[in-house]
C-alpha atoms as a PDB file:
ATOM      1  CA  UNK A   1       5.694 -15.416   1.201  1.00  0.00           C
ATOM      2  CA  UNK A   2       5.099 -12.246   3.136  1.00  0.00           C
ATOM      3  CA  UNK A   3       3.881 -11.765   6.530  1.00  0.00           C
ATOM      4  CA  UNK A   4       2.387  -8.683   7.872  1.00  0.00           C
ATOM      5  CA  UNK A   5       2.120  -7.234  11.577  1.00  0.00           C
ATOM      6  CA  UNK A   6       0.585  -4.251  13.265  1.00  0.00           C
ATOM      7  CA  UNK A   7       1.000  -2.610  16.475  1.00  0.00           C
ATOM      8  CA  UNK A   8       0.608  -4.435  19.247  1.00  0.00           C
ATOM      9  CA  UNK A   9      -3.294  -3.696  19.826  1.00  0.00           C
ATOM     10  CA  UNK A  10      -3.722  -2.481  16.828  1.00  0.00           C
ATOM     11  CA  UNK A  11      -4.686  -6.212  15.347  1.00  0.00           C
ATOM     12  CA  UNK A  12      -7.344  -5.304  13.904  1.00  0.00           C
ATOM     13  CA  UNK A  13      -6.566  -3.039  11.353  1.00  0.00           C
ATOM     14  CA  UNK A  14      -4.689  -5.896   9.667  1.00  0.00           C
ATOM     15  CA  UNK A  15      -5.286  -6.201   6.086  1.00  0.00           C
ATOM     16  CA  UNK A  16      -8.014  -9.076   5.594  1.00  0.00           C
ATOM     17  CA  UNK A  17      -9.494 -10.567   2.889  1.00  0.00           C
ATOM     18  CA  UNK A  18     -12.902  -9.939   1.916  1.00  0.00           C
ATOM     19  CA  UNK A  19     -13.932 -13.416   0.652  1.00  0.00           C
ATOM     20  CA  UNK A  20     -12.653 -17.059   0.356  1.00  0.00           C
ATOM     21  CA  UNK A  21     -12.200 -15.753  -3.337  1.00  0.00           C
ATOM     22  CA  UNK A  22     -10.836 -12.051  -3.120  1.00  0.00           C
ATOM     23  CA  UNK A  23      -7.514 -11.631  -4.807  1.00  0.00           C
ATOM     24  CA  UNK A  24      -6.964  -8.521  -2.914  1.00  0.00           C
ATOM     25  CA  UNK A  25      -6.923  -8.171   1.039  1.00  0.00           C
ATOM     26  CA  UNK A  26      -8.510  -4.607   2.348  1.00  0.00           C
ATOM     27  CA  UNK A  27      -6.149  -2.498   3.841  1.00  0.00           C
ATOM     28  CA  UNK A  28      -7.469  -0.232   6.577  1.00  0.00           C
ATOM     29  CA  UNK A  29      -7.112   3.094   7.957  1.00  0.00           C
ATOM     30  CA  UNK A  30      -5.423   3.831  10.925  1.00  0.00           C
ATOM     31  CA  UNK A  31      -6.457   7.366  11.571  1.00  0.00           C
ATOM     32  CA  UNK A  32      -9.387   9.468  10.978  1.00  0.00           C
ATOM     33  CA  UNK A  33      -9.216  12.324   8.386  1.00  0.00           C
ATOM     34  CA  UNK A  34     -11.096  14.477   5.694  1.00  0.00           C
ATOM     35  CA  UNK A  35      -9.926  14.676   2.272  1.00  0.00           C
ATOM     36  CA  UNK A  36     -11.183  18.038   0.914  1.00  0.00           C
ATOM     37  CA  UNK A  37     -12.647  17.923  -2.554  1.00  0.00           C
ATOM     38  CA  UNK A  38      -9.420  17.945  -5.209  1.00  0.00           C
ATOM     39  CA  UNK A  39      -6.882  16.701  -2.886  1.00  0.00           C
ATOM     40  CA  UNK A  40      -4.395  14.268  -1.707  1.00  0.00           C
ATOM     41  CA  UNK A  41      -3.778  12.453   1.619  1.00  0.00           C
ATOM     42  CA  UNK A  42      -1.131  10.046   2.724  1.00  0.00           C
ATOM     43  CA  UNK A  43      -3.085   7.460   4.760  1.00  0.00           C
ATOM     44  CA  UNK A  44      -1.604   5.416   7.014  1.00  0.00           C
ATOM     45  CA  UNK A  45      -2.323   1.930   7.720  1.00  0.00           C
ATOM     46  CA  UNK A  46      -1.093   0.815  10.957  1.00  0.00           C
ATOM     47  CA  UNK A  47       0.744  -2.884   9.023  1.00  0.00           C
ATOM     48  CA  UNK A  48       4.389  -3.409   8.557  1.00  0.00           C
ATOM     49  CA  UNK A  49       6.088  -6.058   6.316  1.00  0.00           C
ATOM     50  CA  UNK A  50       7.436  -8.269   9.442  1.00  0.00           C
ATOM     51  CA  UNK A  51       9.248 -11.013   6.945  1.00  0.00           C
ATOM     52  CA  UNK A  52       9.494 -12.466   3.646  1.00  0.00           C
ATOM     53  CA  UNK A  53      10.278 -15.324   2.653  1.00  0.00           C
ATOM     54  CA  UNK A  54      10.955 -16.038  -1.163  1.00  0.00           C
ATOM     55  CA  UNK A  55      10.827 -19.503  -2.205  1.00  0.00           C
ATOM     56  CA  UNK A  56      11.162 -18.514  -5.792  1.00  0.00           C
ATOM     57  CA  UNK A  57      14.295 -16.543  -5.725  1.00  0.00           C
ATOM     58  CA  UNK A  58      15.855 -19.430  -7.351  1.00  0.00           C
ATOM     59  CA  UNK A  59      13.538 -18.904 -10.533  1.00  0.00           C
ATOM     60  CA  UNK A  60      14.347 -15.240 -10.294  1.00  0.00           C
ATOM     61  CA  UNK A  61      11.106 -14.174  -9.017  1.00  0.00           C
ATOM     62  CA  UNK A  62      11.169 -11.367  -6.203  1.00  0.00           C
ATOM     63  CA  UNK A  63       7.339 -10.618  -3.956  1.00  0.00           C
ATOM     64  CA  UNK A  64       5.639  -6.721  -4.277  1.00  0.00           C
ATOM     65  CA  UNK A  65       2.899  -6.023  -2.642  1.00  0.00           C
ATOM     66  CA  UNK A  66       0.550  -3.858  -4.971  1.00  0.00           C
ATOM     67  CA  UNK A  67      -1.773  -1.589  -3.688  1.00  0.00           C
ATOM     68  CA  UNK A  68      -5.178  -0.925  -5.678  1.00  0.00           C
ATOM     69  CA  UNK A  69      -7.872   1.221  -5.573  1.00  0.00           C
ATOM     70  CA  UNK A  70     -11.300   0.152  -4.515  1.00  0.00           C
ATOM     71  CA  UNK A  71     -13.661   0.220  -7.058  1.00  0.00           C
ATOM     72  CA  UNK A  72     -16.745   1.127  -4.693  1.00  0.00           C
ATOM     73  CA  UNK A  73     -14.683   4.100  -3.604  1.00  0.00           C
ATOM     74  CA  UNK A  74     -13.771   5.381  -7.050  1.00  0.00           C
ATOM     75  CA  UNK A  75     -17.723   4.867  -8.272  1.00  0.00           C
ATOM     76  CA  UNK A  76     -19.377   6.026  -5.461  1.00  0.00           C
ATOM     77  CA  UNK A  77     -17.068   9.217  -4.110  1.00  0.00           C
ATOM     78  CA  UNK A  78     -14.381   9.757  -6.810  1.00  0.00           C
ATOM     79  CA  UNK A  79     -11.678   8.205  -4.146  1.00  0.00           C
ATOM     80  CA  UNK A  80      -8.588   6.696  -6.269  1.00  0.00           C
ATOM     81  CA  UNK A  81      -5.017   6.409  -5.837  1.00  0.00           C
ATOM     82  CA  UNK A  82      -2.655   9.671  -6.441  1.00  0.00           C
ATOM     83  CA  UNK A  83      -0.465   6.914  -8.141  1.00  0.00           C
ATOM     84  CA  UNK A  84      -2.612   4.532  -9.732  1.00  0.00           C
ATOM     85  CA  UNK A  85      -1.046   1.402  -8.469  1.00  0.00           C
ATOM     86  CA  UNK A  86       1.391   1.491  -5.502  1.00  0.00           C
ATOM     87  CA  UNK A  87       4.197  -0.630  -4.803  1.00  0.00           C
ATOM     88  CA  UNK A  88       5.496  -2.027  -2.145  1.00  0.00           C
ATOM     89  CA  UNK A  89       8.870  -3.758  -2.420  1.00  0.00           C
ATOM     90  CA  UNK A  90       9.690  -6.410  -0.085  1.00  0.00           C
ATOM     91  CA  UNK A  91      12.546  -4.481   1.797  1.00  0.00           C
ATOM     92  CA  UNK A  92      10.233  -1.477   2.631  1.00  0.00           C
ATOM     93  CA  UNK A  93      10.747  -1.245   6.254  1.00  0.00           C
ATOM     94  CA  UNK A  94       8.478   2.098   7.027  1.00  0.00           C
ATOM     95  CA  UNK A  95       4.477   1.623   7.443  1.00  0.00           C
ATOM     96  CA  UNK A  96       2.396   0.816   4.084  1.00  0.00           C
ATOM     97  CA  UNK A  97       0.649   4.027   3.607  1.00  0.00           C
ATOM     98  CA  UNK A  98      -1.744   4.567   0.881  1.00  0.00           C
ATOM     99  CA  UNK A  99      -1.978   8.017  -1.228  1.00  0.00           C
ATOM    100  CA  UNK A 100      -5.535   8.395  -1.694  1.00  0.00           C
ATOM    101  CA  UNK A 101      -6.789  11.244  -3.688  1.00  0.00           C
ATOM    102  CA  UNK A 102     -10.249  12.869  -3.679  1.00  0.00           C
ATOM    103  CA  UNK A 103     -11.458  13.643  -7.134  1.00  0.00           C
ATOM    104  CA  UNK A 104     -14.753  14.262  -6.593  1.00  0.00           C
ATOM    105  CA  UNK A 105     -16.659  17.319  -5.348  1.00  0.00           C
ATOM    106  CA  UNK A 106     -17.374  16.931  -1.599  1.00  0.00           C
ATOM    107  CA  UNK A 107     -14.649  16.349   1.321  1.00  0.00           C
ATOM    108  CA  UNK A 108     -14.108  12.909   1.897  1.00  0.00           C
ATOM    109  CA  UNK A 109     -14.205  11.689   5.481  1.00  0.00           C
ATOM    110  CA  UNK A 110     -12.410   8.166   6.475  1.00  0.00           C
ATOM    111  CA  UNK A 111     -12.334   6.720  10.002  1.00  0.00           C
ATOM    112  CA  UNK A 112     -10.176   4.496  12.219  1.00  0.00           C
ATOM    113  CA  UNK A 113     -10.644   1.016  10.303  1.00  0.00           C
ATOM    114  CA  UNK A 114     -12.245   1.796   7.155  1.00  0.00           C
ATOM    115  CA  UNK A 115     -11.720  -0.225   4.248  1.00  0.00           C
ATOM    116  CA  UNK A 116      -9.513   1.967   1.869  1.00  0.00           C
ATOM    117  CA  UNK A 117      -7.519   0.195  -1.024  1.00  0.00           C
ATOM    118  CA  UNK A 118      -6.851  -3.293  -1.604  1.00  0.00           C
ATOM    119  CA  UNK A 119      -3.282  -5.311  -1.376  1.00  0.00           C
ATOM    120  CA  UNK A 120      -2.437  -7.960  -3.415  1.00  0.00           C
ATOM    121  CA  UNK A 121       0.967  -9.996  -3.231  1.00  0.00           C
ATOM    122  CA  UNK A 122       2.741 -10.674  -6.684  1.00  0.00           C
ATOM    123  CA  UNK A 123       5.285 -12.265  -7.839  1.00  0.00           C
ATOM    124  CA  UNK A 124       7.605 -10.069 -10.356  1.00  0.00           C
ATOM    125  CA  UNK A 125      10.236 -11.340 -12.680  1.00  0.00           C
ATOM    126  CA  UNK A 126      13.191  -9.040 -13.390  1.00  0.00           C
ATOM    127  CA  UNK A 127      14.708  -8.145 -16.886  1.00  0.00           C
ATOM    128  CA  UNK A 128      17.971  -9.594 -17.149  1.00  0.00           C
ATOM    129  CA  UNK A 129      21.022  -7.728 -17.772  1.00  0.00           C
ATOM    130  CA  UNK A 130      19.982  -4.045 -15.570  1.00  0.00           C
ATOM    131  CA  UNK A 131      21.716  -3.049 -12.512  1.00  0.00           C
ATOM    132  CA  UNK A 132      20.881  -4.438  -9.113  1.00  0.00           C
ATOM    133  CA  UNK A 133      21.392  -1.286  -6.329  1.00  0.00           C
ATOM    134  CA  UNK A 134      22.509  -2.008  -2.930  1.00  0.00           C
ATOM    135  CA  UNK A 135      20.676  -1.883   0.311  1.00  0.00           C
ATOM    136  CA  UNK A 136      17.660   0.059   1.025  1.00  0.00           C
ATOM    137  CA  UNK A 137      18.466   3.653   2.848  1.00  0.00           C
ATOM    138  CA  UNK A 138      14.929   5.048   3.223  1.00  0.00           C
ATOM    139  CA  UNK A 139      11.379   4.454   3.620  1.00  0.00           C
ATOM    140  CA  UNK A 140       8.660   5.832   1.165  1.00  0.00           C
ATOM    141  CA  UNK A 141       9.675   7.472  -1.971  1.00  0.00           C
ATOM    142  CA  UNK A 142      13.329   6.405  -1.623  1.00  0.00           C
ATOM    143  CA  UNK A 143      14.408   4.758  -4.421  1.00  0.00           C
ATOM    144  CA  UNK A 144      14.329   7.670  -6.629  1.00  0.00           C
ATOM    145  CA  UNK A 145      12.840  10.786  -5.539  1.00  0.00           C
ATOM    146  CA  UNK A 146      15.971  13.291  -4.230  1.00  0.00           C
ATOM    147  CA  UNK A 147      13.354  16.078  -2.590  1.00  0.00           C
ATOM    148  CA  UNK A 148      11.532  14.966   0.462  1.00  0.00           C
ATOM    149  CA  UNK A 149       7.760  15.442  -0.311  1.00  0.00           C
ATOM    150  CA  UNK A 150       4.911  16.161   2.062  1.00  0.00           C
ATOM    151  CA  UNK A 151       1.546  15.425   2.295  1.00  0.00           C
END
């Protein structure tokens, strides 16, 4: 359906799954960074979509990528998602970054290759009869949001 890519060299921060049973593959940090206590961060992730192919798009079905939160994270060190669940359509041509946000106490540190959220591939049926836009212009937060925001 989808296919994902990294860097060259940078294979190992490709999303992998867990178990022969996890639903969702764990996506992985590509930098190192500290969270402070109360904030946001826009992590990257080092993986690309490199191609999709949708077998279903004759039953109207189109792939997203969804991005969850890790529970262990959220339990353990009030780490959760700025945006509860991300996604990531299938013409998103920028890096899949992942906007973690620190609600706990303490500053949160991450490193290079740590396990951060969780990526699952659906399947999503559109409502008939709504408006289709045209190409893709931008990368993250373009399909809606006029302002360019910083993190």
């Amino acid at each position: 359906m989808i296919t994902l890519r990294t860097a060259p060299g940078n294979e190992e921060l490709l999303p992998a799954y867990g178990t022969a049973s996890s639903a969702g593959a764990d996506l992985k940090s590509a930098i190192d960074l500290v969270i402070p206590a109360g904030k946001h961060a826009r992590v990257p992730t080092g993986t690309w979509i490199d191609t999709v192919h949708n077998r279903f798009e004759s039953q109207g079905l189109i792939p997203e990528l969804q991005i969850r939160a890790r529970s262990g994270l959220a339990a353990k060190f009030g780490i959760t998602l700025s945006n509860a669940v991300g996604t990531v359509d299938a013409d998103y041509p920028d890096e899949i970054c992942v906007l973690l946000w620190n609600t706990g106490s303490q500053d949160f540190a991450i490193q290079r290759g740590d396990r951060i959220a969780q990526l699952v591939l659906n399947m999503v049926a559109r409502i008939d009869n709504l408006l289709v836009g045209g190409k893709r212009l931008g990368g993250f937060g373009s399909t809606g949001i006029s302002e360019n925001i910083t993190f």
